[in-house]
Protein backbone atom coordinates (compact mmCIF):
# COMPACT_ATOMS: atom_id res chain seq x y z
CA UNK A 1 7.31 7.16 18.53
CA UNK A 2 4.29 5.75 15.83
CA UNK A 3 2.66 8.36 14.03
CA UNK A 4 -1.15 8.18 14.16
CA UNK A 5 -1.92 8.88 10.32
CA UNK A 6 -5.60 7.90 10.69
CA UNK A 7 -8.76 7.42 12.83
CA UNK A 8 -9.51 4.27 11.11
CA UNK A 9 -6.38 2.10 11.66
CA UNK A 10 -3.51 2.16 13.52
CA UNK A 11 -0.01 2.27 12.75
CA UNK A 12 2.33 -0.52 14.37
CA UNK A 13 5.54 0.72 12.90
CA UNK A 14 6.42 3.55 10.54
CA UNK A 15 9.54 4.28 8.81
CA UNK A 16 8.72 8.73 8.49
CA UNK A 17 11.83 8.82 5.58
CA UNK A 18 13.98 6.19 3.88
CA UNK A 19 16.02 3.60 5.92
CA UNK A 20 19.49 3.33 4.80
CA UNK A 21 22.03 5.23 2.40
CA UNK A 22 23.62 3.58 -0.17
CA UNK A 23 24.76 7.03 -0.89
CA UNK A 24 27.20 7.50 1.47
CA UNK A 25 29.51 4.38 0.23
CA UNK A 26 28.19 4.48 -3.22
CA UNK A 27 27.55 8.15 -4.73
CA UNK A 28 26.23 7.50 -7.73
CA UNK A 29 23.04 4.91 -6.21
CA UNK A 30 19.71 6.21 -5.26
CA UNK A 31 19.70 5.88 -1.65
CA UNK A 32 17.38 2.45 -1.05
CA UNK A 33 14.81 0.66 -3.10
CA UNK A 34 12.95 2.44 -5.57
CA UNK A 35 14.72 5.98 -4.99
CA UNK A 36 13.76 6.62 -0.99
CA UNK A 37 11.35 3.44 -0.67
CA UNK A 38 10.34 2.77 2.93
CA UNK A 39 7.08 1.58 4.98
CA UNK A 40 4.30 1.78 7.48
CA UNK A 41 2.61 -0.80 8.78
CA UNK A 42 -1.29 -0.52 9.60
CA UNK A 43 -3.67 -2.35 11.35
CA UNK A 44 -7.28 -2.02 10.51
CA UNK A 45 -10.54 -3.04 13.21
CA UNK A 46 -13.99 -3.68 11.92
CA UNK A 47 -15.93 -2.60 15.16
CA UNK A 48 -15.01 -2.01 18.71
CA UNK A 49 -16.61 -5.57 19.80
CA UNK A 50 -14.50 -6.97 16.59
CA UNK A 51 -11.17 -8.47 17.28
CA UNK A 52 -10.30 -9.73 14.04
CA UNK A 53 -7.40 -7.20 12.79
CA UNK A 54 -6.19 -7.01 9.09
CA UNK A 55 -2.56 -5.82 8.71
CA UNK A 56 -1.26 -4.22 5.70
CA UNK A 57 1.51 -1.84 4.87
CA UNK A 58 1.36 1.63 3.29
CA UNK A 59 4.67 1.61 0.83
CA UNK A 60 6.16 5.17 0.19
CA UNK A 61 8.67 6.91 -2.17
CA UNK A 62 10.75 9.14 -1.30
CA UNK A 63 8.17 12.01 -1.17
CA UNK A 64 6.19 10.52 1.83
CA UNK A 65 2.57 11.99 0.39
CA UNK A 66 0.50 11.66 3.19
CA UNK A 67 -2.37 12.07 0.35
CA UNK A 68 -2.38 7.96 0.57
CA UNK A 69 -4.16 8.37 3.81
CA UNK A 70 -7.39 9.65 2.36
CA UNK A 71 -7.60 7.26 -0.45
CA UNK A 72 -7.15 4.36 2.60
CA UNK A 73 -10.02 6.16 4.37
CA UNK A 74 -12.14 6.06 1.51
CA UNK A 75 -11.34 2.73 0.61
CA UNK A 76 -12.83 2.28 4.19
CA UNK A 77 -16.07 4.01 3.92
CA UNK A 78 -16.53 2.49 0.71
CA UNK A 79 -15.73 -0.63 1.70
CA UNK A 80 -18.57 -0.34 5.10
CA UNK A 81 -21.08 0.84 2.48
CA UNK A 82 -20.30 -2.93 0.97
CA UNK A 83 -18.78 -1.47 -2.16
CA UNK A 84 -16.46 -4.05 -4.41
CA UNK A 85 -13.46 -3.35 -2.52
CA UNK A 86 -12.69 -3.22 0.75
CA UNK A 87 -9.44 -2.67 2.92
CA UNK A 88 -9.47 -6.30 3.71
CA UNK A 89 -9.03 -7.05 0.08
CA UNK A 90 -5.40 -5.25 0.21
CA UNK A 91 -1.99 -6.15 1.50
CA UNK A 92 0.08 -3.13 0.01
CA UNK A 93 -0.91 0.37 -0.61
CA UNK A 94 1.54 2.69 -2.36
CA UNK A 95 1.21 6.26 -4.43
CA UNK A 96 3.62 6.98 -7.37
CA UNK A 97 3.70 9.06 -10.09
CA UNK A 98 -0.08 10.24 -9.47
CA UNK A 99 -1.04 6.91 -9.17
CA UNK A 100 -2.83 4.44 -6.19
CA UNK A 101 -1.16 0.67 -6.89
CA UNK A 102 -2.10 -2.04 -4.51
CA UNK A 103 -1.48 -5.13 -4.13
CA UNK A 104 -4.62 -7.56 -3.09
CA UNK A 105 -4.05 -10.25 -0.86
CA UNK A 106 -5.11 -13.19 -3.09
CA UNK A 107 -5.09 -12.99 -7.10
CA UNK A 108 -8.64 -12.07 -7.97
CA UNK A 109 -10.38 -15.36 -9.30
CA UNK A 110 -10.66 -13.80 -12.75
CA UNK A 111 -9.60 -10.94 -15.48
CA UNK A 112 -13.09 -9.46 -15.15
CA UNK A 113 -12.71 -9.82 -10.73
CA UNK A 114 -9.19 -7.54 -11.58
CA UNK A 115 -11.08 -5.14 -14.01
CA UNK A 116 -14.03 -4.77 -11.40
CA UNK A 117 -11.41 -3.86 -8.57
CA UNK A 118 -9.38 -2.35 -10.68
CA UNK A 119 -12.31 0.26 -11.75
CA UNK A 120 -13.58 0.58 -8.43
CA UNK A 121 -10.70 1.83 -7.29
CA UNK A 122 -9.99 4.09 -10.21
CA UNK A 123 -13.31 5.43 -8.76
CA UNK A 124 -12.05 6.02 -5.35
CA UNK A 125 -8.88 8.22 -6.58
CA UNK A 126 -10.98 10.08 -8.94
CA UNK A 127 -13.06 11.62 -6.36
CA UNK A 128 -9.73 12.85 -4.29
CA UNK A 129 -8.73 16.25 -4.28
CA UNK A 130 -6.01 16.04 -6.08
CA UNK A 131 -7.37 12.65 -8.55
CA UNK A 132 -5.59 9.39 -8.79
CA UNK A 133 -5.89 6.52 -11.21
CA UNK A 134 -4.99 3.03 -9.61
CA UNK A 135 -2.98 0.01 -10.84
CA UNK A 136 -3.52 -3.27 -8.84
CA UNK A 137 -0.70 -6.02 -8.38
CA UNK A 138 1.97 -4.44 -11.09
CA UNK A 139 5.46 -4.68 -9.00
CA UNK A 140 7.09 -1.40 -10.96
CA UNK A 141 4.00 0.48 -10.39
CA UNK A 142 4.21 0.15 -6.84
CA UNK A 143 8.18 0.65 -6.10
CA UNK A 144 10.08 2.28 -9.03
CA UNK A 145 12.72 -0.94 -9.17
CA UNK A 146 13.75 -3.85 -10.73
CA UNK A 147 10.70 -6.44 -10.18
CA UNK A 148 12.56 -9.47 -8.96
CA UNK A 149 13.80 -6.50 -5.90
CA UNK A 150 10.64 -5.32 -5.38
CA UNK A 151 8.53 -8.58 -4.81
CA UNK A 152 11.71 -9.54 -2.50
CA UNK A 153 11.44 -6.34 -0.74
CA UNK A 154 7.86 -7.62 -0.38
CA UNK A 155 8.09 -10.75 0.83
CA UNK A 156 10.63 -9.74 3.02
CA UNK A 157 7.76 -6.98 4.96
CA UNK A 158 5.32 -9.66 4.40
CA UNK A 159 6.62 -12.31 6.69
CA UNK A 160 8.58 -9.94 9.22
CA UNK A 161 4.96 -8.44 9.89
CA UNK A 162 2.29 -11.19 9.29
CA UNK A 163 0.46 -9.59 6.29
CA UNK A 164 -0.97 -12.17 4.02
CA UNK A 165 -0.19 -11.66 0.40
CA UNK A 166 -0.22 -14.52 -2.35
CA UNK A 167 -0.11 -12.51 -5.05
CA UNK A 168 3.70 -11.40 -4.72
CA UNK A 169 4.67 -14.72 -5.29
């Protein structure tokens, strides 16, 4: 069964705790990528009379912090209220260490494009509860691993589940 995290998208498929245990033939590794890695993928609708859908995948540690969902919501609203980013902008979603890190779909045209995306989402996890900073397309921010795994691990979710992404490589 596919938890429904939100009113605003849907969830297609949802791993609710790590997949795998290296543990159990290896002791001393983490259990998968990036110490409990594992995903959700989402599927976002403009309108009700809109059938264009945007895919993208919510990437979680081990600690499954449901406090993601918010920041998506608000990155939502914001993004109706024509704000500088908008869900449509952003492939992967991920929280870590107190920080949002996304991944856009396409590599913004320029540094001040990042900065300007980069800020308005610092905005966005400031006004959470419990506030966020953000980092935007930084591999070891995302997933806690070695970066040639983690874009793999990627570009692996990326073309089992559609969701376009050129800035992984």
């Amino acid at each position: 069964m596919t938890i429904k995290y939100s009113q605003y998208f849907d969830t297609i498929y949802d791993q609710p705790e790590p997949v795998g245990d290296n543990g159990a033939l290896y002791p001393d590794m983490d259990p998968g990528i990036g110490r409990g890695g594992h995903y959700s993928i989402c599927e976002y609708r403009a309108g009700v009379f809109d059938e264009r859908k945007h895919r993208f995948c919510i990437v979680w540690d081990e600690d499954h912090d449901l406090r993601v969902i918010r920041f998506i919501e608000d990155v939502i609203l914001e993004g109706h209220n024509r704000g500088p980013v908008a869900i449509t902008d952003l492939a992967f979603i991920g929280e870590r260490k107190g920080c949002i890190n996304v991944f856009t779909k396409d590599h913004p045209a320029n540094p001040a494009e990042l900065y300007k995306i980069t800020e308005a989402l610092d905005c966005i996890g400031s006004d959470q509860p419990d506030p966020w900073g953000a980092s935007v397309n930084e591999p070891r921010m995302l997933i806690n691993d070695d970066q040639d795994l983690v874009l793999a691990y990627l570009k692996v979710i990326s073309n089992l589940w559609g969701i376009s992404c050129s800035t992984i490589g």
